[in-house]
Protein backbone atom coordinates (compact mmCIF):
# COMPACT_ATOMS: atom_id res chain seq x y z
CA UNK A 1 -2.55 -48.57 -33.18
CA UNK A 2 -4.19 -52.04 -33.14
CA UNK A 3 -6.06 -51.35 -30.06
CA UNK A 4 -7.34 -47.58 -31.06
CA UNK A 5 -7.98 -49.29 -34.43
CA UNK A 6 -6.64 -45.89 -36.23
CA UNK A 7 -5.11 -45.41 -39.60
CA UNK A 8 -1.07 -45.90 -39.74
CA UNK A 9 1.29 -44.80 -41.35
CA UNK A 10 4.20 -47.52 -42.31
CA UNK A 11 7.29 -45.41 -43.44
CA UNK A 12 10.80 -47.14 -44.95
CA UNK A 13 13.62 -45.69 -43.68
CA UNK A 14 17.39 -46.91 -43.79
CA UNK A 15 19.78 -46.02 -40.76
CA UNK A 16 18.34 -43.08 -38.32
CA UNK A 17 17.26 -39.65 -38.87
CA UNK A 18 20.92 -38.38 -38.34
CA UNK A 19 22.62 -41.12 -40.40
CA UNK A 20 20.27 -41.63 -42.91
CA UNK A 21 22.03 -40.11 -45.86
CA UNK A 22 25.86 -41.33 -44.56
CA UNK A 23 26.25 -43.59 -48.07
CA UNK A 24 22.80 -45.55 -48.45
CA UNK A 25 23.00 -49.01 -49.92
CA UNK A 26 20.43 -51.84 -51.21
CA UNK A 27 20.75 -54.92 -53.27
CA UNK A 28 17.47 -53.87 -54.67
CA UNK A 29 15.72 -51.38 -53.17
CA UNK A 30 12.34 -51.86 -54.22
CA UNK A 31 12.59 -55.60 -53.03
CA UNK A 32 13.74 -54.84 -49.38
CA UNK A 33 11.45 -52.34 -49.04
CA UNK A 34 8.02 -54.37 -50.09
CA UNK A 35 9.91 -57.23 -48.30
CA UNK A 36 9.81 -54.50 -44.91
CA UNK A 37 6.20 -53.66 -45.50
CA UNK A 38 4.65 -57.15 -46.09
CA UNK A 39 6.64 -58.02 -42.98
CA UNK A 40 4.98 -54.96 -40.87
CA UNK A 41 1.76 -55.58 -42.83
CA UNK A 42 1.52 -59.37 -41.68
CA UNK A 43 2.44 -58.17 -38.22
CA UNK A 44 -0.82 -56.02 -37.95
CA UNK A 45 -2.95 -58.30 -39.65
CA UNK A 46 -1.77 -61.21 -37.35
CA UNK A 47 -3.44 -58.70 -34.51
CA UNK A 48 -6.31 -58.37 -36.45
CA UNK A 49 -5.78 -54.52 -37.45
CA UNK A 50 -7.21 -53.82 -41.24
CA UNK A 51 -5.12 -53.36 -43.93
CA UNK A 52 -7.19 -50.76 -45.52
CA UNK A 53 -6.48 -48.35 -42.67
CA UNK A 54 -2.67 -49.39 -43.49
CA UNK A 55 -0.76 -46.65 -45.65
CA UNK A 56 2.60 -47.19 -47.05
CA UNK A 57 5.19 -44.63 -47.60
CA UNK A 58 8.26 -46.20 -49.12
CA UNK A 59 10.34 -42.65 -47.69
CA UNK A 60 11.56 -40.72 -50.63
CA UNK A 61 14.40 -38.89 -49.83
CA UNK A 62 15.25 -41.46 -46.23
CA UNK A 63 18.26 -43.46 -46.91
CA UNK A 64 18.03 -43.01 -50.69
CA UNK A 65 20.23 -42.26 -52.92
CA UNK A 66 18.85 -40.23 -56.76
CA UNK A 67 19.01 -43.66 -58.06
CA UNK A 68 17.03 -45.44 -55.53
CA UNK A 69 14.17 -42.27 -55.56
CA UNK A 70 13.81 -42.97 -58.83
CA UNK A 71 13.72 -46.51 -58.91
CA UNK A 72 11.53 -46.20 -56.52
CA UNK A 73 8.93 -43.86 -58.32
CA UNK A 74 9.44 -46.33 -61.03
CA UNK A 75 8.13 -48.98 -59.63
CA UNK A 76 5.68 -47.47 -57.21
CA UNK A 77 2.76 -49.72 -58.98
CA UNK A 78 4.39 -52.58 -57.34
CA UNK A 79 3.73 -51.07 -53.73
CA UNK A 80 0.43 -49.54 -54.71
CA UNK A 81 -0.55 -52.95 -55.11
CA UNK A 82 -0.09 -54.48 -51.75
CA UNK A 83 -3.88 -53.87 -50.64
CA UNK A 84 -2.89 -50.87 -48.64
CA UNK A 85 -2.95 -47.35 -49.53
CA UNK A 86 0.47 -45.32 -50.41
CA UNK A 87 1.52 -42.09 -49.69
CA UNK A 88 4.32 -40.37 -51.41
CA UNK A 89 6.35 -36.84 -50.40
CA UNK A 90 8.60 -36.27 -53.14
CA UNK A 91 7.72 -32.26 -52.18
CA UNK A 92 10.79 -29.87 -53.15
CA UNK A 93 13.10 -33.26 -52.32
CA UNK A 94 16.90 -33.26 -52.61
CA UNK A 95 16.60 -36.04 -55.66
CA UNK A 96 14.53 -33.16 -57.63
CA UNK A 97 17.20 -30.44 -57.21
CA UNK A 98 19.79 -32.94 -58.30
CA UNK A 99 17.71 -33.81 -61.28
CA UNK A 100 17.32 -29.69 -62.08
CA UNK A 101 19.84 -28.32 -60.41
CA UNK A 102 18.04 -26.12 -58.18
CA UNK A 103 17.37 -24.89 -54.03
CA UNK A 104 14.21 -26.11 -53.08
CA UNK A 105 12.14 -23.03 -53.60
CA UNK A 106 12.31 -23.44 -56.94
CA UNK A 107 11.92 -27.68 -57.50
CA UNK A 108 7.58 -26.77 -58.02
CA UNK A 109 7.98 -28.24 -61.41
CA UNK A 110 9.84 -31.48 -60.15
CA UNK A 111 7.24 -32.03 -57.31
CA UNK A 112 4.30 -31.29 -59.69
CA UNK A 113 5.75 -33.70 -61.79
CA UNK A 114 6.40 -36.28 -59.66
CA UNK A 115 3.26 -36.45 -57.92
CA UNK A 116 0.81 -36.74 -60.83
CA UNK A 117 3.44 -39.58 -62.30
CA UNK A 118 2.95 -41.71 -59.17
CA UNK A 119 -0.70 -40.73 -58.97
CA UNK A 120 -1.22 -42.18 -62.50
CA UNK A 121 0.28 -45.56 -60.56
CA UNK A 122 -2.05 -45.64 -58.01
CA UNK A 123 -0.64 -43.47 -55.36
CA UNK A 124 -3.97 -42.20 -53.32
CA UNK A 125 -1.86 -39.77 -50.93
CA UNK A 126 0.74 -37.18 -51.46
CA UNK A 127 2.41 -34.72 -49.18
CA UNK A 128 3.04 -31.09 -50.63
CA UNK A 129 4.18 -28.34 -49.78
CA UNK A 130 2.71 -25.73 -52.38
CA UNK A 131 -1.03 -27.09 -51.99
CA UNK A 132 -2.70 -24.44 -54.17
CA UNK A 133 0.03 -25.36 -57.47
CA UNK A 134 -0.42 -28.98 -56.65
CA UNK A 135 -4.68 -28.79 -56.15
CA UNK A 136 -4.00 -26.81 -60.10
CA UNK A 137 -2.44 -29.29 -61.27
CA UNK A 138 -4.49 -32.47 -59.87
CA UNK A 139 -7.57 -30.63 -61.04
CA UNK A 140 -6.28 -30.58 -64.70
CA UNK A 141 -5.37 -34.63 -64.35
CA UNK A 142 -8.84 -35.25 -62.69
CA UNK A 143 -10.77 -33.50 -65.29
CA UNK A 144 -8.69 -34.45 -68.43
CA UNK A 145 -6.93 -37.45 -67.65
CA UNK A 146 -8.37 -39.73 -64.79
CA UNK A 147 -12.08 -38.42 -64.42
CA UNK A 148 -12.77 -40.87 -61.81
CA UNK A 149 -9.86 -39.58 -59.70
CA UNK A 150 -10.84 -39.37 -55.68
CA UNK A 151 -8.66 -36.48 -54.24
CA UNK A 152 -9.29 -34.16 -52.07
CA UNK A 153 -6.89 -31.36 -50.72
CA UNK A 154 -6.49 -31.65 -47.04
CA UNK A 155 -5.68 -27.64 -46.53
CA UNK A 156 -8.14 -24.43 -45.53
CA UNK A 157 -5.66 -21.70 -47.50
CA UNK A 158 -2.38 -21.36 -48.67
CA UNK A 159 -1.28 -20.27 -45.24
CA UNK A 160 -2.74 -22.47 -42.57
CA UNK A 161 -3.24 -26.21 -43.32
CA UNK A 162 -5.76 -28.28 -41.53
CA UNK A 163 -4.63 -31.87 -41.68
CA UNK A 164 -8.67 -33.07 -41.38
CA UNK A 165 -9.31 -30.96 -38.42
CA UNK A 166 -6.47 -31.60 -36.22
CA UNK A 167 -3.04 -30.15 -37.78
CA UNK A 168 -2.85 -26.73 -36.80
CA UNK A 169 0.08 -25.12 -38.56
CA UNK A 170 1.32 -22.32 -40.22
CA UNK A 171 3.81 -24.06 -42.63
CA UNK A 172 2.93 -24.15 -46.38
CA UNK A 173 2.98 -28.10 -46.18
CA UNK A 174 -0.30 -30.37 -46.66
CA UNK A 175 -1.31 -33.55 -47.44
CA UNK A 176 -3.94 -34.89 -49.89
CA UNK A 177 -5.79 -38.19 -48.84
CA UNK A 178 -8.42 -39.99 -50.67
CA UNK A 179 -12.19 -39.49 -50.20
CA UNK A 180 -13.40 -42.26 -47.54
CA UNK A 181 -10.56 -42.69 -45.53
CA UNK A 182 -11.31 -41.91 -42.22
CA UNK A 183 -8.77 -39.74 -40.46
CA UNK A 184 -10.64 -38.51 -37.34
CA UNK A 185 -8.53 -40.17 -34.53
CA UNK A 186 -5.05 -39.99 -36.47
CA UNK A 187 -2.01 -38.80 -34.19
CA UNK A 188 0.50 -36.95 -36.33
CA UNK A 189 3.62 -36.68 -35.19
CA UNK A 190 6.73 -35.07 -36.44
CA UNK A 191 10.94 -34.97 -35.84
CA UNK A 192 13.81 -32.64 -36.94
């Protein structure tokens, strides 16, 4: 990362991808995981990488408990202000069917929600999976609420995304970034 000097993506994560949810537990959530990203942050800067091509994604739904997603979300000003960018997916997440009691086709309301909340806190980068609901909705905040908002969806229709020219796929997921940040050399990578 340092030495193609592209944009990274620091994600939180408790335990492994297979033993992640096996009874999560913090002292204080939000305070181990800024603790982890100042830690990762200093460790880039110390190799001279800049923190404004540094995104943080505290990893809703990855070793968290409801109570720690939403004490998270809470308190996601705190992480927005660490001088990087952040990047929440709270998209049709286990801690919103708990909250409504619902399958995850039908938690649009509990995304939408979520992601204009942290939004409003500073969040600059959101990961959805029903783009053209979520562009609806972010186009309401922009205009009525935060006219100086700089979104842009990341997607070319509702059924093939284009993750700025180089995520070919024919999921229904996407990801909105901010206007400026350069994403032309970013390797995205993904695990089941």
């Amino acid at each position: 990362v340092v030495k193609n000097n592209i944009p990274v993506i620091l994600m939180h994560m408790q335990g492994n991808p297979k033993s992640l949810q096996k009874n999560p537990y913090y002292n204080n959530v939000v305070d181990e995981i800024i603790s982890f990203f100042k830690k990762q942050i200093r460790k880039l800067d110390s190799n001279g990488f800049p923190t404004h091509k540094i995104i943080l994604d505290p990893g809703i739904g990855f070793g968290k408990t409801l109570q720690h997603n939403l004490k998270i979300l809470k308190n996601i000003d705190i992480i927005c202000n660490l001088g990087c960018h952040a990047l929440i997916g709270t998209s049709r997440k286990s801690f919103i069917g708990d909250i409504l009691d619902c399958p995850p086709e039908k938690r649009l309301e509990g995304t939408i929600s979520s992601n204009l909340f942290v939004i409003t806190q500073g969040v600059k980068i959101i990961r959805v999976h029903d783009v053209l609901e979520m562009r609806k909705a972010l186009t309401v905040l922009e205009k009525e609420l935060v006219q100086r908002a700089q979104l842009v969806a990341a997607c070319s229709n509702e059924d093939e995304i284009v993750f700025r020219g180089l995520l070919n796929s024919k999921k229904s997921e996407s990801i909105i970034i901010p206007n400026g940040l350069d994403f032309s050399q970013v390797e995205y990578q993904t695990w089941s």
